[in-house]
PDB file of N, CA and C in Angstrom:
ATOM      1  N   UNK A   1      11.290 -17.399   4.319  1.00  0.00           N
ATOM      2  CA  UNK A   1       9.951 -17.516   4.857  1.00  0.00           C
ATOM      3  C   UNK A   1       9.272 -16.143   4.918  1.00  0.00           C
ATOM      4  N   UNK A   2      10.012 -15.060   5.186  1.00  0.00           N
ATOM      5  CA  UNK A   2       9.143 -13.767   5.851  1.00  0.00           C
ATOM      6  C   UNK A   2       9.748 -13.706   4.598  1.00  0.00           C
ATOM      7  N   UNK A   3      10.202 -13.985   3.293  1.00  0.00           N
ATOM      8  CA  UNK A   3      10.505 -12.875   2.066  1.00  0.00           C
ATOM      9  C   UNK A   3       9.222 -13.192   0.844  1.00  0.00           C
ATOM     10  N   UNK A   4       8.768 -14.172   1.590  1.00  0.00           N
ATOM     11  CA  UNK A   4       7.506 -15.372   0.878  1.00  0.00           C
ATOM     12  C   UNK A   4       6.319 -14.216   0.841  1.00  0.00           C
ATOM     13  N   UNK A   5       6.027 -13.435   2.253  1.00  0.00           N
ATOM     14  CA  UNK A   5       4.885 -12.309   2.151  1.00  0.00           C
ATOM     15  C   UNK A   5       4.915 -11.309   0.892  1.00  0.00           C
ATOM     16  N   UNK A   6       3.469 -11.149   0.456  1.00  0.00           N
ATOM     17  CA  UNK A   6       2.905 -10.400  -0.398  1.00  0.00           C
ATOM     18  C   UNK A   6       2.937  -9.068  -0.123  1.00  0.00           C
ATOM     19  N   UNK A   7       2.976  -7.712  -0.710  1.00  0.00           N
ATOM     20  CA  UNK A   7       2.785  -6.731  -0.534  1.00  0.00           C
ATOM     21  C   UNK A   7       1.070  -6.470  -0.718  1.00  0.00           C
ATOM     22  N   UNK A   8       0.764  -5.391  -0.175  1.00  0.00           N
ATOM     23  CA  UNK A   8      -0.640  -4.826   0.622  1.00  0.00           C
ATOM     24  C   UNK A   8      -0.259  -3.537   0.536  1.00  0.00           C
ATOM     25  N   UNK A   9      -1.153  -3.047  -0.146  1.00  0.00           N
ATOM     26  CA  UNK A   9      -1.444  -1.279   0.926  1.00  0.00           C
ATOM     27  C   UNK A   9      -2.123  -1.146   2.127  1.00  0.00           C
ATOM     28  N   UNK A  10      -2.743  -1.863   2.146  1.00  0.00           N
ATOM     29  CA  UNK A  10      -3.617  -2.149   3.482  1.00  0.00           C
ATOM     30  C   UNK A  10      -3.065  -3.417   4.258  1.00  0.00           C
ATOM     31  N   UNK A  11      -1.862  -3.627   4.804  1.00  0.00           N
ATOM     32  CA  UNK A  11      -1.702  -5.198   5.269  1.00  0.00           C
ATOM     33  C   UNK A  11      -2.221  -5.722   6.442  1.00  0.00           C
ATOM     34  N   UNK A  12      -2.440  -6.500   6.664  1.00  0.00           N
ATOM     35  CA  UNK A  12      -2.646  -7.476   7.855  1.00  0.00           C
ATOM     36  C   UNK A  12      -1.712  -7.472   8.628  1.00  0.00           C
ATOM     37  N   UNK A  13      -0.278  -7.091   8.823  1.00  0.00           N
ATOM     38  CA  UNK A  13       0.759  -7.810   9.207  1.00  0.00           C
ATOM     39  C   UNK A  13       1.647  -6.784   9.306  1.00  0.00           C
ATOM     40  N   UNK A  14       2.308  -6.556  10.414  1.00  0.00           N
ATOM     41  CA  UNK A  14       3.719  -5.701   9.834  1.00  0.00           C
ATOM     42  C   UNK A  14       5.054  -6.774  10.681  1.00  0.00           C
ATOM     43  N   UNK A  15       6.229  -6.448   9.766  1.00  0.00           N
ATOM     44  CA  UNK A  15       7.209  -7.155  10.720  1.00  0.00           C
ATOM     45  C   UNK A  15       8.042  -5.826  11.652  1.00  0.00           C
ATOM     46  N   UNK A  16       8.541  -6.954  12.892  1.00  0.00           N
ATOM     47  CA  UNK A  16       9.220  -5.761  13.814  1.00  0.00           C
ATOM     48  C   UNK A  16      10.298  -6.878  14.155  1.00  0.00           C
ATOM     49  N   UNK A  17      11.620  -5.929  13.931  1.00  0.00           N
ATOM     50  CA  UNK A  17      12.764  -6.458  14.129  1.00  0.00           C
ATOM     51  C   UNK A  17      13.143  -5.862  15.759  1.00  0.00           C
ATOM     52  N   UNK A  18      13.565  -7.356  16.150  1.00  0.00           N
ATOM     53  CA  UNK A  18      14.355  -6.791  17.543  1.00  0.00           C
ATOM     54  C   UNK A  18      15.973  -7.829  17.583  1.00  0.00           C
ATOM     55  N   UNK A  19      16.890  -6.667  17.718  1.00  0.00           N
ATOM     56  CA  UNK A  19      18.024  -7.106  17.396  1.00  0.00           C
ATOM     57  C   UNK A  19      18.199  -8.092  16.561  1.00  0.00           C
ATOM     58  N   UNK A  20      18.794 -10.022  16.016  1.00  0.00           N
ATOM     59  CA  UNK A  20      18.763 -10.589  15.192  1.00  0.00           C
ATOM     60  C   UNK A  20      17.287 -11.026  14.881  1.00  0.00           C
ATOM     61  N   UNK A  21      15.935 -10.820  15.531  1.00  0.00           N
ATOM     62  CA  UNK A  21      15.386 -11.793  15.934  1.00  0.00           C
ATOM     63  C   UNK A  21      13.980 -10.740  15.291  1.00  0.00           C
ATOM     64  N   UNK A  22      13.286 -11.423  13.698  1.00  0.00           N
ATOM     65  CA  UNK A  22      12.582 -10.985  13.078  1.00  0.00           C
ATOM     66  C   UNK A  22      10.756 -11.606  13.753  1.00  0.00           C
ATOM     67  N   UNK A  23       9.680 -10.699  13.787  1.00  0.00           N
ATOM     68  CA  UNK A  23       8.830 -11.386  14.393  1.00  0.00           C
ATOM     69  C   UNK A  23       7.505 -10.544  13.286  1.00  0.00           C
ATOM     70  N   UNK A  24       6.073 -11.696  12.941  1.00  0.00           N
ATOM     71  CA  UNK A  24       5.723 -10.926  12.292  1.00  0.00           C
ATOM     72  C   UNK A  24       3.898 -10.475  13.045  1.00  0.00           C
ATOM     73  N   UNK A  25       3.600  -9.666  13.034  1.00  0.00           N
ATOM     74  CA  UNK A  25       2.639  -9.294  14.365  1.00  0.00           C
ATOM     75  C   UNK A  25       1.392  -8.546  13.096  1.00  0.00           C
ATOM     76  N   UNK A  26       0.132  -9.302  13.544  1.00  0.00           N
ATOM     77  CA  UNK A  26      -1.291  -9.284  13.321  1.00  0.00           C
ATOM     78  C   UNK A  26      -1.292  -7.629  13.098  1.00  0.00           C
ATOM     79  N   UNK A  27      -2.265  -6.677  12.582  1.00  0.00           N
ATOM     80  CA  UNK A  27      -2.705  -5.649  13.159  1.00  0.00           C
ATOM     81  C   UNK A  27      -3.935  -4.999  12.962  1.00  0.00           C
ATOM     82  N   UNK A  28      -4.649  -6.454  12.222  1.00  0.00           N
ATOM     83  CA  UNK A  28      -6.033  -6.248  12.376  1.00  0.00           C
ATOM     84  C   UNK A  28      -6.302  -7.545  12.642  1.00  0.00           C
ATOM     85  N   UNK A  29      -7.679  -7.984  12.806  1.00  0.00           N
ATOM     86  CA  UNK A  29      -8.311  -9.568  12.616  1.00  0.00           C
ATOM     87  C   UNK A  29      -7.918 -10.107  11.295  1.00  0.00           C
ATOM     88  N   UNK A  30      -7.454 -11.416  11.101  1.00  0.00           N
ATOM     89  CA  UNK A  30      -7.075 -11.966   9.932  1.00  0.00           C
ATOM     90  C   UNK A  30      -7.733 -13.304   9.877  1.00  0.00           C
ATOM     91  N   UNK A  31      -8.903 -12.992   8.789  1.00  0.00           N
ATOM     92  CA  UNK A  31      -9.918 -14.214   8.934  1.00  0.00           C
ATOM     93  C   UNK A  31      -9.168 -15.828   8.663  1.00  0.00           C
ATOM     94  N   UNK A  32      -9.207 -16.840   8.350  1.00  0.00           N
ATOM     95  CA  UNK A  32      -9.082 -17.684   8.320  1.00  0.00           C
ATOM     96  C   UNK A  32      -8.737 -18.108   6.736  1.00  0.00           C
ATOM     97  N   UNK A  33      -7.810 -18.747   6.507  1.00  0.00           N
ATOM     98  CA  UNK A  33      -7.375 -19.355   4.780  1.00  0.00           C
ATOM     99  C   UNK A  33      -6.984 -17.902   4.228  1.00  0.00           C
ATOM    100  N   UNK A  34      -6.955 -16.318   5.002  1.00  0.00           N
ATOM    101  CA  UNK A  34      -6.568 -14.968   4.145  1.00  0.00           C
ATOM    102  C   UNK A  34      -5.198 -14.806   4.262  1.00  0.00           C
ATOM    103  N   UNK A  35      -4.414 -14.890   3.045  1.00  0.00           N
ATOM    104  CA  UNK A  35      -3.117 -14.154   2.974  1.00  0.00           C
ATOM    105  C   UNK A  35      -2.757 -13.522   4.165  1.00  0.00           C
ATOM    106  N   UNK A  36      -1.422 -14.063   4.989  1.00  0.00           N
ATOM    107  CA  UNK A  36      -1.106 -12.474   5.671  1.00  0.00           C
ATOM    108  C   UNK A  36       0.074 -12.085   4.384  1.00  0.00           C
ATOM    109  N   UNK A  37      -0.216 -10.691   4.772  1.00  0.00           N
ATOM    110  CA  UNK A  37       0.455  -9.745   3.678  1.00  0.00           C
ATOM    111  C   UNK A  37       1.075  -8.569   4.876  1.00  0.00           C
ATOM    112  N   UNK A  38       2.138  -7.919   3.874  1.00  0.00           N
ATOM    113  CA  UNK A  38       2.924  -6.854   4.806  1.00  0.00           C
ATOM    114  C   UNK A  38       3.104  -5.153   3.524  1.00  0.00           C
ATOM    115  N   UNK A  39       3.366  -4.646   4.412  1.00  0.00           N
ATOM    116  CA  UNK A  39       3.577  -3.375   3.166  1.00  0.00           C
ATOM    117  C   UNK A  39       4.890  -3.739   3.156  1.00  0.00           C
ATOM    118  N   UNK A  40       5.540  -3.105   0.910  1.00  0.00           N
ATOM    119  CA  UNK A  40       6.678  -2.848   0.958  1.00  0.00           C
ATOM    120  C   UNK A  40       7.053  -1.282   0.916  1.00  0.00           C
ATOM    121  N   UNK A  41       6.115  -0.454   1.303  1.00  0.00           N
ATOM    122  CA  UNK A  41       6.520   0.548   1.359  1.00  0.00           C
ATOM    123  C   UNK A  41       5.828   1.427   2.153  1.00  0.00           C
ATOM    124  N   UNK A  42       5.947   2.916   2.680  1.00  0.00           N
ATOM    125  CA  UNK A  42       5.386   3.773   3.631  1.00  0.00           C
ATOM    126  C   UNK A  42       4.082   3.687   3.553  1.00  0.00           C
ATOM    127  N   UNK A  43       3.371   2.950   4.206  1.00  0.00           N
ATOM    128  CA  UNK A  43       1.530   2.493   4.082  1.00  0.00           C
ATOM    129  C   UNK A  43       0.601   4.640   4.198  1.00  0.00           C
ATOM    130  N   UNK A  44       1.721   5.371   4.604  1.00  0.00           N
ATOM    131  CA  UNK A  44       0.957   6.250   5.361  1.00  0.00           C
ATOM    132  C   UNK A  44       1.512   7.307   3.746  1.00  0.00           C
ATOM    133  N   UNK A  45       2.121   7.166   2.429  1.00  0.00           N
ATOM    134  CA  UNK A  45       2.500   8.037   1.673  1.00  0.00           C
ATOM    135  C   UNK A  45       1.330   7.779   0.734  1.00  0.00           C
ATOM    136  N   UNK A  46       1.050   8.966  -0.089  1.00  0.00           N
ATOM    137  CA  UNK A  46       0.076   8.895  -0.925  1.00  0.00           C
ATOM    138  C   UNK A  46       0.105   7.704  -2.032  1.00  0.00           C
ATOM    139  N   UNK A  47      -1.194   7.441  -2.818  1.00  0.00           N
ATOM    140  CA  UNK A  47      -0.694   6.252  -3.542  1.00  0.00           C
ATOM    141  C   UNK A  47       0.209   6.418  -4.958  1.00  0.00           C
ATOM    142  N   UNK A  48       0.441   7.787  -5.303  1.00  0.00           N
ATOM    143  CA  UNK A  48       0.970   8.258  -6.123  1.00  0.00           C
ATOM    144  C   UNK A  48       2.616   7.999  -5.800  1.00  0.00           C
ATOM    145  N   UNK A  49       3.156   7.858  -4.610  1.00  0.00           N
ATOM    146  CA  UNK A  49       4.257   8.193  -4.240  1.00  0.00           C
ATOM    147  C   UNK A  49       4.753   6.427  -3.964  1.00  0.00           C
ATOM    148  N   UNK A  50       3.664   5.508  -3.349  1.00  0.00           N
ATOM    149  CA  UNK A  50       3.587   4.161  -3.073  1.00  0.00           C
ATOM    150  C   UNK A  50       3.790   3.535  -4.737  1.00  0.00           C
ATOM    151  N   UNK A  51       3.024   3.743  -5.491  1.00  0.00           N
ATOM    152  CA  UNK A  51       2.998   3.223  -6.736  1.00  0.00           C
ATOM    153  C   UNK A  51       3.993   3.057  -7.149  1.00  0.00           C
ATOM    154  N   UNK A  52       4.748   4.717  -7.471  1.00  0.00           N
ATOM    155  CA  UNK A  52       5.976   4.290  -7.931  1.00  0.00           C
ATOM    156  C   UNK A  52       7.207   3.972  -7.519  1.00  0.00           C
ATOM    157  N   UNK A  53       7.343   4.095  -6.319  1.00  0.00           N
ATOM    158  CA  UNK A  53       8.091   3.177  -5.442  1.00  0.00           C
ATOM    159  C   UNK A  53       7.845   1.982  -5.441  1.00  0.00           C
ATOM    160  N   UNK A  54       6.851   0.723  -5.448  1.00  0.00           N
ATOM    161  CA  UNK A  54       6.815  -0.292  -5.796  1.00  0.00           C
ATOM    162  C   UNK A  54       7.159  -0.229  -7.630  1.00  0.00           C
ATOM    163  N   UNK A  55       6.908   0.385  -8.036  1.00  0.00           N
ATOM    164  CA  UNK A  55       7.152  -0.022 -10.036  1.00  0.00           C
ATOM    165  C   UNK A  55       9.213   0.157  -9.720  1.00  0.00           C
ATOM    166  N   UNK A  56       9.194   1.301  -9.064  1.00  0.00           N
ATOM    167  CA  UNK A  56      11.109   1.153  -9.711  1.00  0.00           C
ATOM    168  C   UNK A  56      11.965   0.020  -8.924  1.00  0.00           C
ATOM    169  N   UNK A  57      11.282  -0.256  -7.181  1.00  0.00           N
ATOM    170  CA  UNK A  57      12.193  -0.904  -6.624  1.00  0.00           C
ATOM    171  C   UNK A  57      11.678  -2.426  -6.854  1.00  0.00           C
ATOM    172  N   UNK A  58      10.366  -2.680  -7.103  1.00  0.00           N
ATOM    173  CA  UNK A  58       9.757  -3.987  -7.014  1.00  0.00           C
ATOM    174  C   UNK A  58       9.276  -4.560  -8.584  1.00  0.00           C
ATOM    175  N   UNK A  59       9.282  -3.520  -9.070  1.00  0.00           N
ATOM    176  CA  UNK A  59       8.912  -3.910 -10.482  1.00  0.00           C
ATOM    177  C   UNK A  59       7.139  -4.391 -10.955  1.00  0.00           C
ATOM    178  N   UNK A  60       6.141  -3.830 -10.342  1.00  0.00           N
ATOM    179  CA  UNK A  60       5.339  -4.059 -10.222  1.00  0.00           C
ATOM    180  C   UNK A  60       4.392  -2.820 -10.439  1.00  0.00           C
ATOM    181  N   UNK A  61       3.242  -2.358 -10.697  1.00  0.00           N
ATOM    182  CA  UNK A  61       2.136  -1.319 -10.602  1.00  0.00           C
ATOM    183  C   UNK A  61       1.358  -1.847  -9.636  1.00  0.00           C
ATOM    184  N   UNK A  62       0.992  -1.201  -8.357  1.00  0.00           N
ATOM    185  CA  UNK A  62      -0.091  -2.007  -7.542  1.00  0.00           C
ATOM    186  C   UNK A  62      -1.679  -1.456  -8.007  1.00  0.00           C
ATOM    187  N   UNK A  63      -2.434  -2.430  -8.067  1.00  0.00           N
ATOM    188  CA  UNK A  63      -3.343  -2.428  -8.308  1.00  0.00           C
ATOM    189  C   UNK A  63      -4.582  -2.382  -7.421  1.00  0.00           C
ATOM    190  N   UNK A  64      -4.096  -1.913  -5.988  1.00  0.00           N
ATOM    191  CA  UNK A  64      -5.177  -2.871  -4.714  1.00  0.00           C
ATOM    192  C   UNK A  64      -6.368  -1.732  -5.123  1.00  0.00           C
ATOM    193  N   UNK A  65      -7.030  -2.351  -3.859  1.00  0.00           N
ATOM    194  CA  UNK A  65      -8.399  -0.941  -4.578  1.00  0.00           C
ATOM    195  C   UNK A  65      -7.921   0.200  -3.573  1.00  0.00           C
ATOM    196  N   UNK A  66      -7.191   0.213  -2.507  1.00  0.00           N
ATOM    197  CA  UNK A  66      -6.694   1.558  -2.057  1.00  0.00           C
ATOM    198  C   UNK A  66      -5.914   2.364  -2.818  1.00  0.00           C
ATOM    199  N   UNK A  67      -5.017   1.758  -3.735  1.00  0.00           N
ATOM    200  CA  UNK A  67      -4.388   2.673  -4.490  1.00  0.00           C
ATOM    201  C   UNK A  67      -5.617   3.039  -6.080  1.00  0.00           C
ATOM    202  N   UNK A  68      -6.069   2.265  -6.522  1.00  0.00           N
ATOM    203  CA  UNK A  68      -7.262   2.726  -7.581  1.00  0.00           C
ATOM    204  C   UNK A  68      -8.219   3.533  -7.003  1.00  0.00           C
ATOM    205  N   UNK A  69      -8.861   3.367  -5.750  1.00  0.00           N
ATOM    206  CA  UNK A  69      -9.460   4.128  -5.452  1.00  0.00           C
ATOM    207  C   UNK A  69      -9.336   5.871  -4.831  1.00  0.00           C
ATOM    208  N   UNK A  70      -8.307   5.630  -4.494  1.00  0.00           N
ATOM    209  CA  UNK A  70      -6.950   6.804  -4.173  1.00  0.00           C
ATOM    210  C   UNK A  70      -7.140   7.882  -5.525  1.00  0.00           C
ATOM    211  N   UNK A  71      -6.884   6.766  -6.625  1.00  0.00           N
ATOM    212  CA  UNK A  71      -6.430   7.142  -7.904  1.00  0.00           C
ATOM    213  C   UNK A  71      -7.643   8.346  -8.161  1.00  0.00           C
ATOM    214  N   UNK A  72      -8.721   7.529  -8.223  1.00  0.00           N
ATOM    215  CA  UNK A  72      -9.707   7.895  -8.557  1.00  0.00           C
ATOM    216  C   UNK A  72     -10.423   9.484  -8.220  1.00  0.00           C
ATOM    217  N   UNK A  73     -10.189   9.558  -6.582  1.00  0.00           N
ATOM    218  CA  UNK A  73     -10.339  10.558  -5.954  1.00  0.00           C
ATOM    219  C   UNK A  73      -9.588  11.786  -6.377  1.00  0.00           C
ATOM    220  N   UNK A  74      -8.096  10.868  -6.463  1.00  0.00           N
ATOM    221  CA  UNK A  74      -7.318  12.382  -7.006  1.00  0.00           C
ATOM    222  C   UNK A  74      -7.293  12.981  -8.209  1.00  0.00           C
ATOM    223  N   UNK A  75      -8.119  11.763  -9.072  1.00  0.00           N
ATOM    224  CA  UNK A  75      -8.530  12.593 -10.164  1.00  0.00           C
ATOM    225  C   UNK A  75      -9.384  13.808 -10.528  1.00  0.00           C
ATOM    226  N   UNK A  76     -10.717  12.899  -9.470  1.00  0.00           N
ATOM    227  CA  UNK A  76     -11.611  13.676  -9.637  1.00  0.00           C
ATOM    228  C   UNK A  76     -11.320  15.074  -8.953  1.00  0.00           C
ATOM    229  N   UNK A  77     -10.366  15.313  -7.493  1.00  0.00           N
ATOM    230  CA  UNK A  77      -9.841  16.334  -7.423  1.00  0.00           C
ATOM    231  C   UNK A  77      -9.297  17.451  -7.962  1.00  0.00           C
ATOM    232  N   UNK A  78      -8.179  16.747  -9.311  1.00  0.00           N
ATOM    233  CA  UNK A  78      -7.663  17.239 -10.009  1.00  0.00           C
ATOM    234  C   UNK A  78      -8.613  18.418 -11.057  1.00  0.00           C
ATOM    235  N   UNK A  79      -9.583  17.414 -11.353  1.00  0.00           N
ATOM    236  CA  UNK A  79     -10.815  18.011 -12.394  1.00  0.00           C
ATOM    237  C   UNK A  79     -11.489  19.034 -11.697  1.00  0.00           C
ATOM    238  N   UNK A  80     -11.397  19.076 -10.676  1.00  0.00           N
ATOM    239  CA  UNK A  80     -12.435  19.912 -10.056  1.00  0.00           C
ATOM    240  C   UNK A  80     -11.758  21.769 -10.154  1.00  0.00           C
ATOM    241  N   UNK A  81     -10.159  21.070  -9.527  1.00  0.00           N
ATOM    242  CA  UNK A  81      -9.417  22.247  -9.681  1.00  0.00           C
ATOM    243  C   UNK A  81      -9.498  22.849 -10.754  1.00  0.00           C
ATOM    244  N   UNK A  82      -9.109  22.061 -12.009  1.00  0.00           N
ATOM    245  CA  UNK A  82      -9.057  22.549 -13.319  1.00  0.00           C
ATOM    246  C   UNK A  82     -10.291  23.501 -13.721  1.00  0.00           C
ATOM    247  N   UNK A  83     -11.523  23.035 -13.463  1.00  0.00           N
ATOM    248  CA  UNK A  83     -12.652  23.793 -13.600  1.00  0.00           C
ATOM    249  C   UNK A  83     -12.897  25.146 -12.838  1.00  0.00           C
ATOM    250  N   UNK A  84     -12.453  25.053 -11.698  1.00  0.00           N
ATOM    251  CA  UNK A  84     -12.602  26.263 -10.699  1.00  0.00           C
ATOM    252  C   UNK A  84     -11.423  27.557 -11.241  1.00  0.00           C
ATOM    253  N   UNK A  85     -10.272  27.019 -11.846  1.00  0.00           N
ATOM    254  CA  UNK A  85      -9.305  27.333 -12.505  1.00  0.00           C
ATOM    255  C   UNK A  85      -9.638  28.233 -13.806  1.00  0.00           C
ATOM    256  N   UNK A  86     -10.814  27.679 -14.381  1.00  0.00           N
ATOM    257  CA  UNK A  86     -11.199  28.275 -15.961  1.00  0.00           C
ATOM    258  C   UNK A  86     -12.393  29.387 -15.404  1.00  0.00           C
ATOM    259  N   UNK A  87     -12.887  29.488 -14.549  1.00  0.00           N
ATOM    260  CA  UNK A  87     -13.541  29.987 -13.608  1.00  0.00           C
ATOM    261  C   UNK A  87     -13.372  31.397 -13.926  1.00  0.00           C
TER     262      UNK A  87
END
């Protein structure tokens, strides 16, 4: 049942284990008919570091828009350096 949840970079949901007894707890508003979803990995690591931790252990590329948009930023970061660099 709890192995049924979707991965999220952003989830709705985290689970908290207390001794045998698994429970899975809201942690924002979760509208009505929406997926709850859980992270499979450190929600707080960059998406560079999330990505490929989901591709080797889960077999997957995440696609959410936090990690594309992530992407995006650190590109344009990247470029910026490069330019200040030729500078």
């Amino acid at each position: 049942s709890m192995s049924l949840l979707n991965h999220d970079c952003q989830p709705n949901c985290v689970m908290i284990f207390k001794g045998k007894r698994l429970t899975l707890r809201a942690v924002r508003v979760i509208r009505p008919c929406e997926e709850l979803t859980i992270s499979y990995t450190d929600v707080l690591a960059p998406s560079k570091e999330r990505r490929s931790q989901l591709q080797e252990q889960y077999h997957f590329l995440c696609q959410c828009t936090r990690c594309t948009t992530e992407d995006k930023h650190s590109k344009a970061s990247d470029d910026v350096s490069s330019l200040s660099d030729q500078s």
